[in-house]
C-alpha atoms as a PDB file:
ATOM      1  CA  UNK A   1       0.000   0.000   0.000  1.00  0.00           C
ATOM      2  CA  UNK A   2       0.857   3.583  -1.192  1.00  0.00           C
ATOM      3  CA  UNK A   3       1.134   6.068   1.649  1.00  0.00           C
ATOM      4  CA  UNK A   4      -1.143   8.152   0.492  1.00  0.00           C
ATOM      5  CA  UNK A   5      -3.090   5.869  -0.993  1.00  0.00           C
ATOM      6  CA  UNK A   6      -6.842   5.026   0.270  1.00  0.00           C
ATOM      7  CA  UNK A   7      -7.556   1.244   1.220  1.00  0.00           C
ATOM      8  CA  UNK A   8     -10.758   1.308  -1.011  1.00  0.00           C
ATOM      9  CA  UNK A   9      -7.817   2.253  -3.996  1.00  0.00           C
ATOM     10  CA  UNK A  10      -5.749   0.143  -2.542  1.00  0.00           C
ATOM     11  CA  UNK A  11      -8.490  -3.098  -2.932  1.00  0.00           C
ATOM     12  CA  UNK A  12      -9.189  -1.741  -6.416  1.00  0.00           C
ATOM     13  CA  UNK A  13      -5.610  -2.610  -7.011  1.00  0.00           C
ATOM     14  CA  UNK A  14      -5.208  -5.551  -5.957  1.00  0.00           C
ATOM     15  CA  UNK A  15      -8.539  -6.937  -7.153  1.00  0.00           C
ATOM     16  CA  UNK A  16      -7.065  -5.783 -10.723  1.00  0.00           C
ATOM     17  CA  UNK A  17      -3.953  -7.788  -9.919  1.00  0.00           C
ATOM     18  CA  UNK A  18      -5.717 -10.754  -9.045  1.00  0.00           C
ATOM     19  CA  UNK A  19      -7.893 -10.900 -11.888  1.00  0.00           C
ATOM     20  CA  UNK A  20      -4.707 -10.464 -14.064  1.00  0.00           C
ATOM     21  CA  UNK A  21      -3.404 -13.360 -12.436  1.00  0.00           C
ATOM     22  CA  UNK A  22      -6.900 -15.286 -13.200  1.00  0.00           C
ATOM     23  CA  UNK A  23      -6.635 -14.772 -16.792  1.00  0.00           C
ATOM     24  CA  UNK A  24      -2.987 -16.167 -16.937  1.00  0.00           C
ATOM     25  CA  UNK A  25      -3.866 -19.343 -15.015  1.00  0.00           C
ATOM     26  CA  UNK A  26      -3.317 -18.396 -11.408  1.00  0.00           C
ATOM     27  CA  UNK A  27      -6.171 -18.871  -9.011  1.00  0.00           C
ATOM     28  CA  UNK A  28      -5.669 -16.744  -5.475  1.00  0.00           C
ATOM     29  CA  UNK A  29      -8.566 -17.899  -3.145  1.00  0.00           C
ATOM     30  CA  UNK A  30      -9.679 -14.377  -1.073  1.00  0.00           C
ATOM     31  CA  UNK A  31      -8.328 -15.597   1.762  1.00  0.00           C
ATOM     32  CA  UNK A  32      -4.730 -15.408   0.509  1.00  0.00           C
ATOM     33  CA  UNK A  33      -5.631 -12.082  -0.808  1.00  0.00           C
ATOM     34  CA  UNK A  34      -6.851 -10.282   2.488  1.00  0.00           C
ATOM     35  CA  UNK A  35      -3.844 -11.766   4.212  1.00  0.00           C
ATOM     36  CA  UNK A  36      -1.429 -10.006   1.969  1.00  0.00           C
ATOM     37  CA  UNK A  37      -3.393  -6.873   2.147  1.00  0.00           C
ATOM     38  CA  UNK A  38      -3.294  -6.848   5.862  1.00  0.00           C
ATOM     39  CA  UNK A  39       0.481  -7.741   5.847  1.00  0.00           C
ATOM     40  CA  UNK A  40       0.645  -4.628   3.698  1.00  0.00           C
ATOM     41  CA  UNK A  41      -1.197  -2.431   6.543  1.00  0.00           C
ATOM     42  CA  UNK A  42       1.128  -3.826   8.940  1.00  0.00           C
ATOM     43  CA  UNK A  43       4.082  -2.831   6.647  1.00  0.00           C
ATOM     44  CA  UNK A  44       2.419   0.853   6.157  1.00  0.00           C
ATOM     45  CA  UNK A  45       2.030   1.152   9.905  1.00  0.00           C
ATOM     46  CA  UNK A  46       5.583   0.758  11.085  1.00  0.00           C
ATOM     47  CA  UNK A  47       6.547   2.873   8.359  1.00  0.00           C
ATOM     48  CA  UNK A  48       4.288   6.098  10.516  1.00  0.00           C
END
């Protein structure tokens, strides 16, 4: 995540990732997803 980026962006994102990676053969279940999102916010929190 972008510092000043929004988390609603920030989903956006990553849901446009993902479905890239769905059309090349790669299947994320959304669990996998929201785990790397919140390891992101974790990331952007230390950072403050």
């Amino acid at each position: 995540m972008l510092l000043s980026e929004s988390i609603t962006s920030m989903f956006t994102r990553m849901t446009t990732i993902t479905n890239s990676f769905d059309a090349l053969g790669r299947i994320y279940i959304n669990a996998k997803i929201i785990s790397k999102i919140l390891r992101s916010l974790q990331k952007l929190e230390k950072q403050k």
